[in-house]
C-alpha atoms as a PDB file:
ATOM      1  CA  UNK A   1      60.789 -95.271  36.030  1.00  0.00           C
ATOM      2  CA  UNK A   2      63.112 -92.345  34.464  1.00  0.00           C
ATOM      3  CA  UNK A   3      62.057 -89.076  36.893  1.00  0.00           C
ATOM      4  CA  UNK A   4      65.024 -87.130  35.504  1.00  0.00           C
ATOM      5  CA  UNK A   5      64.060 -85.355  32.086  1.00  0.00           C
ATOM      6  CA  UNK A   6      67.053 -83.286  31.486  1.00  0.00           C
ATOM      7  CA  UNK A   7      70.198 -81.612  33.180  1.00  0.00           C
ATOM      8  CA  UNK A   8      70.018 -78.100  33.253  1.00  0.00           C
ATOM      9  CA  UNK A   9      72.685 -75.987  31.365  1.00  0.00           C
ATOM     10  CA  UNK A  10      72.100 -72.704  31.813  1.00  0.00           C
ATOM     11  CA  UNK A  11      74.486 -69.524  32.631  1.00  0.00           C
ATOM     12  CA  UNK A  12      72.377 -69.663  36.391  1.00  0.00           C
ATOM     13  CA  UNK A  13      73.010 -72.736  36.971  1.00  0.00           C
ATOM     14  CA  UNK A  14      76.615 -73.175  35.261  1.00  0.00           C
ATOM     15  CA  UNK A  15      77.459 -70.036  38.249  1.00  0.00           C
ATOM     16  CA  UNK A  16      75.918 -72.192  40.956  1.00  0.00           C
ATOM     17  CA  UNK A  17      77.797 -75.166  40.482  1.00  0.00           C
ATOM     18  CA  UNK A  18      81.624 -73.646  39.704  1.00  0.00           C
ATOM     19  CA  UNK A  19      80.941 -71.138  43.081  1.00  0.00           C
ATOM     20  CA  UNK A  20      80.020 -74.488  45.067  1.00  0.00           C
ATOM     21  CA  UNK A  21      83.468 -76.627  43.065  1.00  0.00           C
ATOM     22  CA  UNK A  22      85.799 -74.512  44.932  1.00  0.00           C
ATOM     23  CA  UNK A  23      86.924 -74.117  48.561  1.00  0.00           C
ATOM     24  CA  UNK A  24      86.243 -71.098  50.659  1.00  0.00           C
ATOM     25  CA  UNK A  25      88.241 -69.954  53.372  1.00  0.00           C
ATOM     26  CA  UNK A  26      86.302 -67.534  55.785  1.00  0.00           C
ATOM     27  CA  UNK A  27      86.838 -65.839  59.565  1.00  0.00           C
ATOM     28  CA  UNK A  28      83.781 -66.147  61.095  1.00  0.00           C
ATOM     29  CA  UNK A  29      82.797 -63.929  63.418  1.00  0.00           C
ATOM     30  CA  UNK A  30      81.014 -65.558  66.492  1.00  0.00           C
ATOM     31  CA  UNK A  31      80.754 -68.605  68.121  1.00  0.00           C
ATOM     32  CA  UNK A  32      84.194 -70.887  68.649  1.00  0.00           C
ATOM     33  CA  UNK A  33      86.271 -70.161  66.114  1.00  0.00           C
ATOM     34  CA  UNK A  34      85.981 -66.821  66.429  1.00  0.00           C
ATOM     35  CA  UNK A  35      88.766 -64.858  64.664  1.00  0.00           C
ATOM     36  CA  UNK A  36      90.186 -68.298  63.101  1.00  0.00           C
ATOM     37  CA  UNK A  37      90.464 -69.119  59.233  1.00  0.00           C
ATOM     38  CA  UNK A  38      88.043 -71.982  58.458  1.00  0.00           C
ATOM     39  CA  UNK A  39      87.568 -73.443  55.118  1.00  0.00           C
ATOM     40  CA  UNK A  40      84.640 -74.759  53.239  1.00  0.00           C
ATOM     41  CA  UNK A  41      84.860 -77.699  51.682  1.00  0.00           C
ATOM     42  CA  UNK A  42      83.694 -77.614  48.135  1.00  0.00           C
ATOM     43  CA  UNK A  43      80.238 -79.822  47.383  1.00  0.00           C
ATOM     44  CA  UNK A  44      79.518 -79.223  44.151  1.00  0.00           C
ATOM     45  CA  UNK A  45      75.263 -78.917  42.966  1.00  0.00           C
ATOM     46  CA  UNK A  46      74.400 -79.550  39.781  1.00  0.00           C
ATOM     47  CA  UNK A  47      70.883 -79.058  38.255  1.00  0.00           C
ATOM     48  CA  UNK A  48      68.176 -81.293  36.672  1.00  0.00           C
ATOM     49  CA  UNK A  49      64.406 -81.101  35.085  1.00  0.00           C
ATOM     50  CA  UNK A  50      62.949 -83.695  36.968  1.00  0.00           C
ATOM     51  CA  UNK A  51      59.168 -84.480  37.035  1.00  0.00           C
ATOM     52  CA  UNK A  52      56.257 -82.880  38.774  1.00  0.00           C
ATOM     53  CA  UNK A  53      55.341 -86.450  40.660  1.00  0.00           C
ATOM     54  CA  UNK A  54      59.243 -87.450  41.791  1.00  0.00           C
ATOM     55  CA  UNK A  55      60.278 -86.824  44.816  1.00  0.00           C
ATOM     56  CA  UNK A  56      63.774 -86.430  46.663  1.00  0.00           C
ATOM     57  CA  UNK A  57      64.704 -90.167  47.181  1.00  0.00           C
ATOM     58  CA  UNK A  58      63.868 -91.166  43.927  1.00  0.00           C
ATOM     59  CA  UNK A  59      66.195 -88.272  42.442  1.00  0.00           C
ATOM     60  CA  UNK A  60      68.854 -88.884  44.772  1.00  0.00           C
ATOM     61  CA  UNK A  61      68.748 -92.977  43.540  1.00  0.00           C
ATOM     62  CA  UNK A  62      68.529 -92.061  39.851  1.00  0.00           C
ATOM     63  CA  UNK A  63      71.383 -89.137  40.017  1.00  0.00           C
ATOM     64  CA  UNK A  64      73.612 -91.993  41.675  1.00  0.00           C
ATOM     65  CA  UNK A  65      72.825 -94.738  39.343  1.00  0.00           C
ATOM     66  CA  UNK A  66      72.921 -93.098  36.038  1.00  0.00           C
ATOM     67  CA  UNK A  67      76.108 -90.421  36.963  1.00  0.00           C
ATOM     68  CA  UNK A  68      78.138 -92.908  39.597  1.00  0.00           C
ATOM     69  CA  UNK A  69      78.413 -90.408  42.271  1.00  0.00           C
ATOM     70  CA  UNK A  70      77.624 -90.194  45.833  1.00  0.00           C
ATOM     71  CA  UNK A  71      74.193 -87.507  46.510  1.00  0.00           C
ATOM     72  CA  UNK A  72      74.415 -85.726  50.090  1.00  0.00           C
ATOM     73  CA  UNK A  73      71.313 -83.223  49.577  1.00  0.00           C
ATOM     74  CA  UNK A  74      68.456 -82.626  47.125  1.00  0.00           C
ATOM     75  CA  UNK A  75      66.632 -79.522  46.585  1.00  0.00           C
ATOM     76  CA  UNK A  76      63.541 -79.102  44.350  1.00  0.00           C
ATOM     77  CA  UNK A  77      61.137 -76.277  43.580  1.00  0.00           C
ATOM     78  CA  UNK A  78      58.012 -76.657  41.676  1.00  0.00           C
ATOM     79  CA  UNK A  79      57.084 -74.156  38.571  1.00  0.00           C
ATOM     80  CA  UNK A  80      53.714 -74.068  37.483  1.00  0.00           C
ATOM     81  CA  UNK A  81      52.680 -74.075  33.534  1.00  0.00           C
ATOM     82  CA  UNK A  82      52.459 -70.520  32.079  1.00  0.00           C
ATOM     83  CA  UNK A  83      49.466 -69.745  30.196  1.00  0.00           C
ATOM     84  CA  UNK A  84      50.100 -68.202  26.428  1.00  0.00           C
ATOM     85  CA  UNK A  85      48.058 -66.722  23.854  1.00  0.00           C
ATOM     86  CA  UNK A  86      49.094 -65.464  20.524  1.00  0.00           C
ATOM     87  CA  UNK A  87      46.915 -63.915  17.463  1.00  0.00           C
ATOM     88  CA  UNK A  88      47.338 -65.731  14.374  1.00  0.00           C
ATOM     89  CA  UNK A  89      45.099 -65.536  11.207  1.00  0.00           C
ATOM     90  CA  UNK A  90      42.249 -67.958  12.499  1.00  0.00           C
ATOM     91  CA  UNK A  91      41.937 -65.988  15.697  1.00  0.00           C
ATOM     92  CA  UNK A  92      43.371 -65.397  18.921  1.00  0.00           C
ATOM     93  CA  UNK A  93      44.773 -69.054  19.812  1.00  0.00           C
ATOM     94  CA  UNK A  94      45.083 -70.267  23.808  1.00  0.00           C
ATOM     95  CA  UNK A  95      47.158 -72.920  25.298  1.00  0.00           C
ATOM     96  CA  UNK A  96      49.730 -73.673  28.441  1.00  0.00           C
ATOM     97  CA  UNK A  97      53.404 -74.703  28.987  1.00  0.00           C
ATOM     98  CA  UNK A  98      53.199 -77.525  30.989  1.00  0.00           C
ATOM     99  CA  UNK A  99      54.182 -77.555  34.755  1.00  0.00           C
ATOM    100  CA  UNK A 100      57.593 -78.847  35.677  1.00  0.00           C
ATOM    101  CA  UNK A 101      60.172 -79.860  38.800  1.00  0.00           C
ATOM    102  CA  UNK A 102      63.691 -78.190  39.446  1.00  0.00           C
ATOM    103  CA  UNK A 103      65.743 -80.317  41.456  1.00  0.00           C
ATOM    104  CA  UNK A 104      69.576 -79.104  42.635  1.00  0.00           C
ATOM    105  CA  UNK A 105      71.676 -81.679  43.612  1.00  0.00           C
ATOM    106  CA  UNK A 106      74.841 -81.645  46.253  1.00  0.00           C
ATOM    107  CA  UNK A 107      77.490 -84.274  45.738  1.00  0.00           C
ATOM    108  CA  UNK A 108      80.486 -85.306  47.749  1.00  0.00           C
ATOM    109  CA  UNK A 109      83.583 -83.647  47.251  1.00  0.00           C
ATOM    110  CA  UNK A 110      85.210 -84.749  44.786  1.00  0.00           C
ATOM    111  CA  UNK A 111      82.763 -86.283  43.018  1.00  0.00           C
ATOM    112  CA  UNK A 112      81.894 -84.522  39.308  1.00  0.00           C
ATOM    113  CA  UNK A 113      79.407 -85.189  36.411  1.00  0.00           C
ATOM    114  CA  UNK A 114      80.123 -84.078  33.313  1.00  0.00           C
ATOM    115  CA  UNK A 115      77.497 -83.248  30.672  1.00  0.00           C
ATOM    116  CA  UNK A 116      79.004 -82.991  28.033  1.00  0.00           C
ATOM    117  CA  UNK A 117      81.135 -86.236  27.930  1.00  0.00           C
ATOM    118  CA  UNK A 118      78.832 -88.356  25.434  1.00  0.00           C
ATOM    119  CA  UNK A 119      78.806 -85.263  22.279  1.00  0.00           C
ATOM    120  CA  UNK A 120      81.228 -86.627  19.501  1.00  0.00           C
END
């Protein structure tokens, strides 16, 4: 069953995954390597509509098998459906947006998935 509606290109989450594709060298400032450079290794996320009834395993298996790439971690958030009403000429006319799942995915380094690969 396809869990994964749609990858999610947006300015956000375009910032979210190019800060997490690079390498950051820090100097922390407790604990043992107090004082010493340490780097980051870069683990890129990348973002996806997923539905309200999937849950992290079943992302994680579908990311892999439909991007070829290794998932370490998956994050979701649920967003409720907005209500809406607008005034039209029968009348004031009610309705929802319909609920949906956010899920942010960490890959291995190295590993990339590019969107916009299949646009000709």
């Amino acid at each position: 069953m396809a869990f994964i509606i749609k990858p999610l290109i947006t300015e956000k989450m375009t910032n979210i995954t190019e800060k997490s594709s690079m390498d950051r060298t820090y100097k922390p400032k407790t604990g043992a390597h107090r004082g010493e450079e340490v780097t980051k290794k870069a683990q890129p996320k990348y973002g996806f509509i997923v539905k309200p009834e999937a849950n992290k395993i079943e992302i994680a298996k579908e990311v892999e098998s439909l991007y070829n790439v290794t998932v370490i971690d998956v994050n979701t958030a649920r967003y409720a459906g907005k209500r809406s009403s607008r005034y039209t000429k029968a009348g004031l006319v009610r309705g929802h947006k319909n609920a949906f799942k956010k899920a942010i995915v960490t890959l291995k380094e190295g590993d990339s998935i590019d969107f916009y690969s299949n646009i000709q």
